[in-house]
Structure formats: C-alpha cells, structure tokens
C-alpha atoms as a PDB file:
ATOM      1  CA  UNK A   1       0.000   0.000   0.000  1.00  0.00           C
ATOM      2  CA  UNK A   2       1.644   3.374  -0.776  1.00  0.00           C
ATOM      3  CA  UNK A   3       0.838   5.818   1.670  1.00  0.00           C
ATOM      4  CA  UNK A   4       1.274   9.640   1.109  1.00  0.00           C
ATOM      5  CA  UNK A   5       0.545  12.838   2.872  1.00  0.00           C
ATOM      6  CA  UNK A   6      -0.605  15.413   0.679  1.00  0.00           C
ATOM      7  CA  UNK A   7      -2.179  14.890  -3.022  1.00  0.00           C
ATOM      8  CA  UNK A   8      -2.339  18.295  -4.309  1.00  0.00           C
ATOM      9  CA  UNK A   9      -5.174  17.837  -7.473  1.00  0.00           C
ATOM     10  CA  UNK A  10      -5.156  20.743 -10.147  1.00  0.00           C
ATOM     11  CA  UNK A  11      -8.268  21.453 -11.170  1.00  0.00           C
ATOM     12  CA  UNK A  12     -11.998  21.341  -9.792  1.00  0.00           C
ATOM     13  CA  UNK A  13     -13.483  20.518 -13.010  1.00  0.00           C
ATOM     14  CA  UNK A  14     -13.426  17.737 -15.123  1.00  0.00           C
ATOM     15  CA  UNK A  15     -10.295  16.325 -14.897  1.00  0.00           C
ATOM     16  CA  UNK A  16      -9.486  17.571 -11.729  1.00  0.00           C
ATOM     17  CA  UNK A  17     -13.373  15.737 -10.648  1.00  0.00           C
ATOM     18  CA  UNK A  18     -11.769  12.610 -12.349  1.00  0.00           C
ATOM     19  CA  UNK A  19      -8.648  12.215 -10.500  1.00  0.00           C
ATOM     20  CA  UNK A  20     -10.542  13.177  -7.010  1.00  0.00           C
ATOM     21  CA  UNK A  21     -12.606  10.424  -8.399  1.00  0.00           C
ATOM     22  CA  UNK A  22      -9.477   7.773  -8.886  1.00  0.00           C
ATOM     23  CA  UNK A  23      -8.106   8.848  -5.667  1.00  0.00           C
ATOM     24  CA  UNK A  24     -11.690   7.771  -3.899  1.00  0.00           C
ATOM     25  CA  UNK A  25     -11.882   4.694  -5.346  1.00  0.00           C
ATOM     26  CA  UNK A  26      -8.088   4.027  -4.475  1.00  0.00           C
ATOM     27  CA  UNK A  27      -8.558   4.792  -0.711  1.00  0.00           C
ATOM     28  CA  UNK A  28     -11.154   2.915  -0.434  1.00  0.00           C
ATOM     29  CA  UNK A  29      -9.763  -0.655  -2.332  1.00  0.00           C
ATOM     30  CA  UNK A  30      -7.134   0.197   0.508  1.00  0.00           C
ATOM     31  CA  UNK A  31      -4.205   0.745  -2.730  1.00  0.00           C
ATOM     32  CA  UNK A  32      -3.221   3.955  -1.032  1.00  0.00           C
ATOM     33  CA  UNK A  33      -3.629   6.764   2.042  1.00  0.00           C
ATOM     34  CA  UNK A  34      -3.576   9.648   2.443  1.00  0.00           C
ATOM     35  CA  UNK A  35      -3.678  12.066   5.328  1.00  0.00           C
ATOM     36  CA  UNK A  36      -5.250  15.253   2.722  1.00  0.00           C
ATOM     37  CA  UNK A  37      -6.433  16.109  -0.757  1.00  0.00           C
ATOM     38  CA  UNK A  38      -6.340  19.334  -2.195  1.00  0.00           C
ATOM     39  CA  UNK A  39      -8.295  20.293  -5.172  1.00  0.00           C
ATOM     40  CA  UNK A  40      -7.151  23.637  -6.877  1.00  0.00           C
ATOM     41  CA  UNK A  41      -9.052  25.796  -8.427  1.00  0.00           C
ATOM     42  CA  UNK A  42      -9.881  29.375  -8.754  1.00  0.00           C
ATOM     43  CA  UNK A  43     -13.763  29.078  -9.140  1.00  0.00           C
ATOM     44  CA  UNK A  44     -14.873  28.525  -5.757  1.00  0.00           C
ATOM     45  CA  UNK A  45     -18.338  27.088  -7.525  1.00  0.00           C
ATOM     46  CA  UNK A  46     -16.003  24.935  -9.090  1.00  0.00           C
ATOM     47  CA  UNK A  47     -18.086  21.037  -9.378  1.00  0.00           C
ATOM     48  CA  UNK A  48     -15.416  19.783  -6.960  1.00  0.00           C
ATOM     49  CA  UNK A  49     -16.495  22.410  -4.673  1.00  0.00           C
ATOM     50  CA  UNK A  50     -19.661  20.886  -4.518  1.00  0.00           C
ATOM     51  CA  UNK A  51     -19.216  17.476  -3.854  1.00  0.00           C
ATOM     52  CA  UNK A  52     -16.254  18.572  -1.080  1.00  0.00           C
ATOM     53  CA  UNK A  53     -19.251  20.573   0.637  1.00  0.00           C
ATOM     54  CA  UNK A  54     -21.544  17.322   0.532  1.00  0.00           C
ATOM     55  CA  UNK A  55     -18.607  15.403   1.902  1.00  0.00           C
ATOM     56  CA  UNK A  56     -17.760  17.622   4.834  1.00  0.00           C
ATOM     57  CA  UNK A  57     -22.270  17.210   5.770  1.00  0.00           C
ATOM     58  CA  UNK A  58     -22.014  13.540   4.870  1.00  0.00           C
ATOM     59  CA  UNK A  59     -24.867  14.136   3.126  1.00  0.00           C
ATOM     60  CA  UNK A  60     -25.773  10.975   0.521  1.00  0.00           C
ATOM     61  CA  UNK A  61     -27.838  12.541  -1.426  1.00  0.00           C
ATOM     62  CA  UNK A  62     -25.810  15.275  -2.466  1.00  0.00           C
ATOM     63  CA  UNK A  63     -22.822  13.407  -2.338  1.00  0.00           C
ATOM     64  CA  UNK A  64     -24.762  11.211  -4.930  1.00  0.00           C
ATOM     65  CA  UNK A  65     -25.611  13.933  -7.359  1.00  0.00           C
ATOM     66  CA  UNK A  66     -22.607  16.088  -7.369  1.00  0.00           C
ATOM     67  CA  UNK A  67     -20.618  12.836  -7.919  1.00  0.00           C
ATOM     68  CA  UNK A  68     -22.824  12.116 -10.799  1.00  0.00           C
ATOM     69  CA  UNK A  69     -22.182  15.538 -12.178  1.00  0.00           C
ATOM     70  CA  UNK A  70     -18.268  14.418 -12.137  1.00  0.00           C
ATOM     71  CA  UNK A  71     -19.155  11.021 -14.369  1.00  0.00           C
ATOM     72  CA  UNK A  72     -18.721  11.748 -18.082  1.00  0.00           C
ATOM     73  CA  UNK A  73     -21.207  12.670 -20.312  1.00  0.00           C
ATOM     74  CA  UNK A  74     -22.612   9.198 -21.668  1.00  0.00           C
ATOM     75  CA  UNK A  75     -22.831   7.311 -18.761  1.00  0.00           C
ATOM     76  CA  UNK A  76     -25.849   5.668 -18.562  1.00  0.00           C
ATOM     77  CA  UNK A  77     -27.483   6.035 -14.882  1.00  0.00           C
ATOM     78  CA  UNK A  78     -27.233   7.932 -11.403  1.00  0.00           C
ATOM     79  CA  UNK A  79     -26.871   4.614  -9.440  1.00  0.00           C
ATOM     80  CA  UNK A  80     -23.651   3.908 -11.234  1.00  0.00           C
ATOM     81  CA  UNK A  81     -22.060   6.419  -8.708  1.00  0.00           C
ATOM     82  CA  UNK A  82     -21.025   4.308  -5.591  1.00  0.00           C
ATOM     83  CA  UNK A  83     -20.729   6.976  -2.986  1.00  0.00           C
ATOM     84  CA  UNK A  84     -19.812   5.007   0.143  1.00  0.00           C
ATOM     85  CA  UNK A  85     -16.240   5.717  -1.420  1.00  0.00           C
ATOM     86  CA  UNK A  86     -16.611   9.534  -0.721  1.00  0.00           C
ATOM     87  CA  UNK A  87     -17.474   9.334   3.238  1.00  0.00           C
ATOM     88  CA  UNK A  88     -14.691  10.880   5.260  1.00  0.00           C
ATOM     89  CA  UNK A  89     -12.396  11.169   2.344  1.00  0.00           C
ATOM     90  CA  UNK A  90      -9.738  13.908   3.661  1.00  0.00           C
ATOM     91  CA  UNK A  91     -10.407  16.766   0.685  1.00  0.00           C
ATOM     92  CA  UNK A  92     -11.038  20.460   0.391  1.00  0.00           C
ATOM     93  CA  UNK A  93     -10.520  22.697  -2.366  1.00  0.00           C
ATOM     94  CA  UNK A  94      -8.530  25.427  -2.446  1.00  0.00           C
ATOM     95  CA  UNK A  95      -9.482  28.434  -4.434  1.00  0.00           C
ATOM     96  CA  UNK A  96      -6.698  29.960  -5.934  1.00  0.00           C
ATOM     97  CA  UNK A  97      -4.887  30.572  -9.291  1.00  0.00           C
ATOM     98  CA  UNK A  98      -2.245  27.562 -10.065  1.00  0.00           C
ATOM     99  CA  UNK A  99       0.844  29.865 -10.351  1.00  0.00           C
ATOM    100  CA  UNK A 100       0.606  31.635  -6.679  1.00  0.00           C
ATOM    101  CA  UNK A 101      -0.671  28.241  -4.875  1.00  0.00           C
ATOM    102  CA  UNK A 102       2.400  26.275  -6.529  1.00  0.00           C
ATOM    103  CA  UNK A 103       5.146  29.181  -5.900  1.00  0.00           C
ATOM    104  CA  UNK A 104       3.654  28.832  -2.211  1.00  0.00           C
ATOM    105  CA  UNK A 105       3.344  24.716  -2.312  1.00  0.00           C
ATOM    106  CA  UNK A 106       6.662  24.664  -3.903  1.00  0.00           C
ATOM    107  CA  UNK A 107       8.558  26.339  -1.127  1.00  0.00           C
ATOM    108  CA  UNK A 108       6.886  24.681   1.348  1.00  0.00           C
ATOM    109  CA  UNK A 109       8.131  21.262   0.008  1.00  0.00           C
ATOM    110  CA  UNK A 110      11.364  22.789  -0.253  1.00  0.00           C
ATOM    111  CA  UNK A 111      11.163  23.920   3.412  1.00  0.00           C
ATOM    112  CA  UNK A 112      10.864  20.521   4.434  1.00  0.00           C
ATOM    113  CA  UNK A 113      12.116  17.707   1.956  1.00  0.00           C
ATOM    114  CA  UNK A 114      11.692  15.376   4.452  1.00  0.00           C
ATOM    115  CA  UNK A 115       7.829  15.771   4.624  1.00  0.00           C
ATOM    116  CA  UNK A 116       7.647  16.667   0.441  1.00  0.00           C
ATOM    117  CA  UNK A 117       8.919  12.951  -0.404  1.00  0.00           C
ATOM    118  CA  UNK A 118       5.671  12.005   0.917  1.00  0.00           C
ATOM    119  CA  UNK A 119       3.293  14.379  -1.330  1.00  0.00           C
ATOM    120  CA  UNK A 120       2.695  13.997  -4.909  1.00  0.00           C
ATOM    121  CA  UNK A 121       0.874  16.508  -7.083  1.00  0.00           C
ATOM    122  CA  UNK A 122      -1.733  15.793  -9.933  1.00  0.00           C
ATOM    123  CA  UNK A 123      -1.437  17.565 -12.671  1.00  0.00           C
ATOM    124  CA  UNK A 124      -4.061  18.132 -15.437  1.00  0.00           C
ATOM    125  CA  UNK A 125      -2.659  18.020 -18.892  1.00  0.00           C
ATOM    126  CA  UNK A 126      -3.496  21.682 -19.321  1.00  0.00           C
ATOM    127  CA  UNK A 127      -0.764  22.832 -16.695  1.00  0.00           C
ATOM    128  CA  UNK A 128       2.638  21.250 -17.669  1.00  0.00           C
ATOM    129  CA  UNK A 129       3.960  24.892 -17.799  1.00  0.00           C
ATOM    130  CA  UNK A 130       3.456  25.811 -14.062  1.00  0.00           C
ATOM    131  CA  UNK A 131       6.497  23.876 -13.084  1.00  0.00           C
ATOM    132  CA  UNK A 132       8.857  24.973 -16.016  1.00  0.00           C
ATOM    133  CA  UNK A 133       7.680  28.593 -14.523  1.00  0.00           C
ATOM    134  CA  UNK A 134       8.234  27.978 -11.332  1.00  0.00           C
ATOM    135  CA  UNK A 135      11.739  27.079 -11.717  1.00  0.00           C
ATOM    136  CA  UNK A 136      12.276  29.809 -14.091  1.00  0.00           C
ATOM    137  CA  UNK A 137      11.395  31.687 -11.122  1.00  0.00           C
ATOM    138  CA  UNK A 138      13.848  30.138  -8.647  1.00  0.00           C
ATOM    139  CA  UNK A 139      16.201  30.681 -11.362  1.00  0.00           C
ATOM    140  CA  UNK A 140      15.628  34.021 -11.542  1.00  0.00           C
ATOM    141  CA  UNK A 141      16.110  34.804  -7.505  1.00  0.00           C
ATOM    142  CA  UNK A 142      18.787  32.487  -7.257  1.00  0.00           C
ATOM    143  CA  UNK A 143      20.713  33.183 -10.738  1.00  0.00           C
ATOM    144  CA  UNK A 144      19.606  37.030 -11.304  1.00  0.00           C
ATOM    145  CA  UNK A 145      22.313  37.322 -13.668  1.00  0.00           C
ATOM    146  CA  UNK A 146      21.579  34.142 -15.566  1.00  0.00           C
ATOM    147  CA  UNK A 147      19.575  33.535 -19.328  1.00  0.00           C
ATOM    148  CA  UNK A 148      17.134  32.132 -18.995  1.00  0.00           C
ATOM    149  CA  UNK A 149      14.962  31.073 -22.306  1.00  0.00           C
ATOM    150  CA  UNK A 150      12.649  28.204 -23.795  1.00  0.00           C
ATOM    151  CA  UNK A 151      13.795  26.443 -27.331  1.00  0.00           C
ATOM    152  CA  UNK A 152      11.551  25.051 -29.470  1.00  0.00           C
ATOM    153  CA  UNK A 153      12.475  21.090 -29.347  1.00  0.00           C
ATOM    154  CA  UNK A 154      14.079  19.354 -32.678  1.00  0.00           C
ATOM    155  CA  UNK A 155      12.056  16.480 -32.705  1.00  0.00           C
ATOM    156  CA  UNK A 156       9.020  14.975 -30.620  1.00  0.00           C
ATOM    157  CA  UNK A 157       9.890  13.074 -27.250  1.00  0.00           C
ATOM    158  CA  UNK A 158       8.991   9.649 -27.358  1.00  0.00           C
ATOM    159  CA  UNK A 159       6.500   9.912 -23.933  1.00  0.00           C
ATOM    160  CA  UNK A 160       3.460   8.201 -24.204  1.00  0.00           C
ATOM    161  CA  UNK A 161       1.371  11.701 -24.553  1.00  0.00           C
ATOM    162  CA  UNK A 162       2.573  14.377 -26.178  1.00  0.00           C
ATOM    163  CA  UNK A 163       1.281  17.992 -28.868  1.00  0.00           C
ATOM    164  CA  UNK A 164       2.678  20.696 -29.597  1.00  0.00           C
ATOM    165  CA  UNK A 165       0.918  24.022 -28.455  1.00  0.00           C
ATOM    166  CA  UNK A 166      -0.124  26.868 -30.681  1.00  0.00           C
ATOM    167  CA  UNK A 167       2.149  28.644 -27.908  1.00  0.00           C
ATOM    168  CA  UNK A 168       5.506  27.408 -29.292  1.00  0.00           C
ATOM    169  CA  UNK A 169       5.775  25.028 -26.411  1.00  0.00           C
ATOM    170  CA  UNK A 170       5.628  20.990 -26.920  1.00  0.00           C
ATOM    171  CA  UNK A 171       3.581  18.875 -24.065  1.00  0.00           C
ATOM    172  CA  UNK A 172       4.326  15.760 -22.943  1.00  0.00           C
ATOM    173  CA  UNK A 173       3.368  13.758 -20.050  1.00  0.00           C
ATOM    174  CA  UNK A 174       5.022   9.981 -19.031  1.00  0.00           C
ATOM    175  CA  UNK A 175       0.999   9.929 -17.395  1.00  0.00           C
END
C-alpha cells in the first residue's frame, strides 16, 4: 500500500473531478492513504467544490448527485455512482490561481524535503507549464544574472502523450 501525505489535485473541473474520483476509489480498495487532498481551483463554484461541501455534511444525497455531475457525459445512470467511497475522504478545495498556490506549495516542500517525499501533485494536462515557470522563477532569484529562455524542441519526445501548443511550447506527459 503506498501511503502519502498530501495529493495536491489541479483542477476542480473535469479532470481535476476525475482524478478526485481515482483517488476515492483508491482509498477505499485500501491501494493507497492519504492524510489530505487538495483540489485547486480558482472558481470557488467549481463542481469539486460541490461534492467537497456534501462530503464535509455527509450528506448521501448530495454526495450522490454532485458525484454524478463528475461522471462523463454518456454514462448511462445515477446509481452507477457508488458513494460510500466519498465518506470521510480527507479533501477540500482550495481556491486559488495555479501559479501563486504552486510558488507557495513549492517552497513549502522545499522547506521541508523530508515531509515533500511524501506528497505527490496531480497535474491536469493543461498545466505542464506551471512547473517549467516555477523554476524559471527560482532561477531568476537564485541566478539574477543568468539567461534564462525556452527552445523550441528538434524532434518529438517519445512519452506516451505528447502535442505541440499553438504557444511554441511541446507537451508531454510519461501519465
């Protein structure tokens, strides 16, 4: 069983309502543990938001349709959301920007490696730049003199996801 501390989720949406959602059903097959989730997100009506708030009540029938509202699109019925794995799972959502929570999350692990080893972050595919920011950032306190620039890549990585962005920037996720 792999046990962590903190599972920082990004994203209170879809994806981010899908990973909570793999997490849950994790916990509760007793793969993993862990002490706290947090879901970012800066809408604090995010759909996350909602289910967290039925959560905290341990109310079923709320936990039962907000859950729902995290299924995709085409699935075919309401009862097809088993709830029982939601009770007492250790979530909460922060609302925040990505950038400003990770700058603060990211010197917090660095503040105390020996905690950090046992958090893990979940990243939806729509952020892979936060962390090449954030240690362009580091860079730039800790380097002020230094150059600091992103190339375009030669060729495509061979990861088992990967696009390039209309942004000049290629993606790619080992996910």
């Amino acid at each position: 069983m792999q046990k962590f501390g903190t599972i920082v989720v990004c994203g209170g949406g879809c994806y981010g309502g899908y990973y909570l959602r793999q997490l849950a059903r994790a916990i509760a097959a007793n793969a993993i543990t862990v002490a706290q989730i947090i879901v970012v997100d800066r809408d604090p009506n995010c759909r996350v938001a909602s289910l967290v708030a039925a959560i905290t009540v341990s109310d079923a029938s709320r936990m039962r349709e907000h859950a729902w509202r995290l299924q995709r699109s085409d699935a075919e019925q309401i009862d097809a959301v088993a709830i029982d794995e939601y009770y007492g799972l250790p979530v909460c959502v922060a609302t925040s920007e990505w950038e400003p929570f990770f700058a603060q999350w990211f010197a917090e692990q660095l503040a105390a490696p020996e905690l950090a080893t046992q958090n893990a972050v979940v990243p939806s595919p729509l952020m892979p730049h936060l962390l090449a920011d954030w240690v362009q950032s580091r860079l730039a306190v800790h380097r002020p003199n230094a150059t600091v620039r992103r190339v375009p890549v030669s060729s495509a990585p061979a990861t088992p996801w990967q696009r390039a962005g209309a942004d000049d920037a290629h993606y790619a996720s080992f996910a």
